[in-house]
C-alpha atoms as a PDB file:
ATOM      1  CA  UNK A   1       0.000   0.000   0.000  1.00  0.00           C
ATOM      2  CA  UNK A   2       1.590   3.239  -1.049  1.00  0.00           C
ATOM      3  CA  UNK A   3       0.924   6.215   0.953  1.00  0.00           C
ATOM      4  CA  UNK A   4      -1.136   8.321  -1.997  1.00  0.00           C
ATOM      5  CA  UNK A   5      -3.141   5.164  -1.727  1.00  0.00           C
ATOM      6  CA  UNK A   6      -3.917   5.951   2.525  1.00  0.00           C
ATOM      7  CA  UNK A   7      -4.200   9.814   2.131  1.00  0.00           C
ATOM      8  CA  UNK A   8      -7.696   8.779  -0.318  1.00  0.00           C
ATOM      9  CA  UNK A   9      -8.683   6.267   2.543  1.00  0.00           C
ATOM     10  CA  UNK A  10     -11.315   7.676   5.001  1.00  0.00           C
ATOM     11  CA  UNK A  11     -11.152   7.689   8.498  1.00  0.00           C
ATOM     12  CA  UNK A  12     -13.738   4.475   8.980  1.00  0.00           C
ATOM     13  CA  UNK A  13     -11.556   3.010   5.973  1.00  0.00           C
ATOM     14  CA  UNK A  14      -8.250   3.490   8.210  1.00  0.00           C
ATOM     15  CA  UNK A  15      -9.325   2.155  10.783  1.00  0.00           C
ATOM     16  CA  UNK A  16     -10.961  -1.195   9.244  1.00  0.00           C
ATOM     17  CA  UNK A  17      -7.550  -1.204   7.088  1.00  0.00           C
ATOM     18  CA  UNK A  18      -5.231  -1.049  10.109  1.00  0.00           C
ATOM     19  CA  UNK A  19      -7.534  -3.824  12.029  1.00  0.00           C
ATOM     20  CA  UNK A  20      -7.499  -6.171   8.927  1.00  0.00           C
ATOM     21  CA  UNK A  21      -3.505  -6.154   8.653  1.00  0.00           C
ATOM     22  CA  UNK A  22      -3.116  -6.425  12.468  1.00  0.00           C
ATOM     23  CA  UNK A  23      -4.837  -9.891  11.856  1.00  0.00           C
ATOM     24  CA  UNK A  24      -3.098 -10.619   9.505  1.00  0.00           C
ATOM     25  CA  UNK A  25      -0.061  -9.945  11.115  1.00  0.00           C
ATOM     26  CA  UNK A  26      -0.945 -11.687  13.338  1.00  0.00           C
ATOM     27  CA  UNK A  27      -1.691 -14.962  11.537  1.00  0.00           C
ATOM     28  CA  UNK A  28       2.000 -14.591   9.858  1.00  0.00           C
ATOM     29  CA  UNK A  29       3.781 -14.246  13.202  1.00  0.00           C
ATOM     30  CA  UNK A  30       1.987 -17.508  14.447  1.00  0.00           C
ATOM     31  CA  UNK A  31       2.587 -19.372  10.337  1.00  0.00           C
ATOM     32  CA  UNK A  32       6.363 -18.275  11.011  1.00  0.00           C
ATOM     33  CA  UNK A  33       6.440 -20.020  14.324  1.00  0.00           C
ATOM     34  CA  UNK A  34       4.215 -23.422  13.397  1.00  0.00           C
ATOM     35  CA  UNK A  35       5.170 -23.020   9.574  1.00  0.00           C
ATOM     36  CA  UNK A  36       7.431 -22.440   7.094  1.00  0.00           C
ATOM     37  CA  UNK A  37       6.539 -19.411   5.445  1.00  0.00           C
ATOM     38  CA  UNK A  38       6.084 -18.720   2.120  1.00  0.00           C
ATOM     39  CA  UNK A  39       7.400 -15.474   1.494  1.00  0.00           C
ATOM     40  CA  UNK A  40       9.554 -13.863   5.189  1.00  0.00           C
ATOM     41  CA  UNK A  41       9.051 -10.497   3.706  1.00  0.00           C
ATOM     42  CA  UNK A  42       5.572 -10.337   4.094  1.00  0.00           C
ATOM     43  CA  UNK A  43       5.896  -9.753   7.652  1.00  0.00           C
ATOM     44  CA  UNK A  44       7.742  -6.589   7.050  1.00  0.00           C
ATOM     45  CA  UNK A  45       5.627  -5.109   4.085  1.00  0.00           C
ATOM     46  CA  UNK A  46       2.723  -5.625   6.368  1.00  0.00           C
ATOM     47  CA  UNK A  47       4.246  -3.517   9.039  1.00  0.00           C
ATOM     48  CA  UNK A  48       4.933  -0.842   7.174  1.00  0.00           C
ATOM     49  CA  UNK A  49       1.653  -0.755   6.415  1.00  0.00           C
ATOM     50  CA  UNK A  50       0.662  -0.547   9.770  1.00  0.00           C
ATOM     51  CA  UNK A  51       2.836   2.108  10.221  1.00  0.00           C
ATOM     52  CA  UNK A  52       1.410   4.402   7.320  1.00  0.00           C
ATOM     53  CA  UNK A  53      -2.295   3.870   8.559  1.00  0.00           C
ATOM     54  CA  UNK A  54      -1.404   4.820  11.919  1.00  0.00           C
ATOM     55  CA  UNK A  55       0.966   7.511  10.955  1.00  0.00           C
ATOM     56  CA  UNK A  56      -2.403   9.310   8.738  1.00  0.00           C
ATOM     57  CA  UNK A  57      -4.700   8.300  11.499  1.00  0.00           C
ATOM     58  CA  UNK A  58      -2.946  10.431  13.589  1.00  0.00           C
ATOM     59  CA  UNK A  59      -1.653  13.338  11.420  1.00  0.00           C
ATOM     60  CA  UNK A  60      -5.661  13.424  11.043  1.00  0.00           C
ATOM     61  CA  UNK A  61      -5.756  13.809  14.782  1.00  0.00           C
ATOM     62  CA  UNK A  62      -3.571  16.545  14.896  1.00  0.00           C
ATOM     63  CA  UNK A  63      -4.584  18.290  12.216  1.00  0.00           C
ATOM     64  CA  UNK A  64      -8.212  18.356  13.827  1.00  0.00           C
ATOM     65  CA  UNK A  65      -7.024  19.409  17.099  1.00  0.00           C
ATOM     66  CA  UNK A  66      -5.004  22.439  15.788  1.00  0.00           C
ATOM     67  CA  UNK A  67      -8.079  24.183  13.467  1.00  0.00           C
ATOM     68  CA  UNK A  68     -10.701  26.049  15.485  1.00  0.00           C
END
C-alpha cells in the first residue's frame, strides 16, 4: 500500500484497514512459528503498512485538534 493510496482512505476506511492487517499480522507471526513461510518479507511489508495507517490516522488527529 503506497501512501497516496492511505491519504484517499477515510477515516472508517483506516481504521478497518489497520484492524485487517493487524490480523493478519498476526496470523504470519503464528505461520512463522508453526510453519514455514512462504514469502519472510511479508511480515515486514505488512508492518509498514501498519505504520502508514497509523501515521495518517494520527496526522488526522492533529490536524483536527489544531483548526478552530
Amino acid at each position: 500500500m503506497k501512501a497516496a493510496d492511505v491519504h484517499k482512505l477515510s477515516n472508517e476506511e483506516l481504521q478497518v484497514e489497520r484492524q485487517r492487517l493487524r490480523k493478519q499480522l498476526f496470523e504470519l507471526r503464528c505461520q512463522a512459528v508453526t510453519e514455514k513461510l512462504e514469502n519472510p518479507r511479508q511480515i515486514s511489508k505488512i508492518r509498514r503498512d501498519v505504520a502508514r495507517l497509523l501515521t495518517e490516522e494520527n496526522g488526522r488527529k492533529q490536524k483536527e485538534m489544531s483548526s478552530p
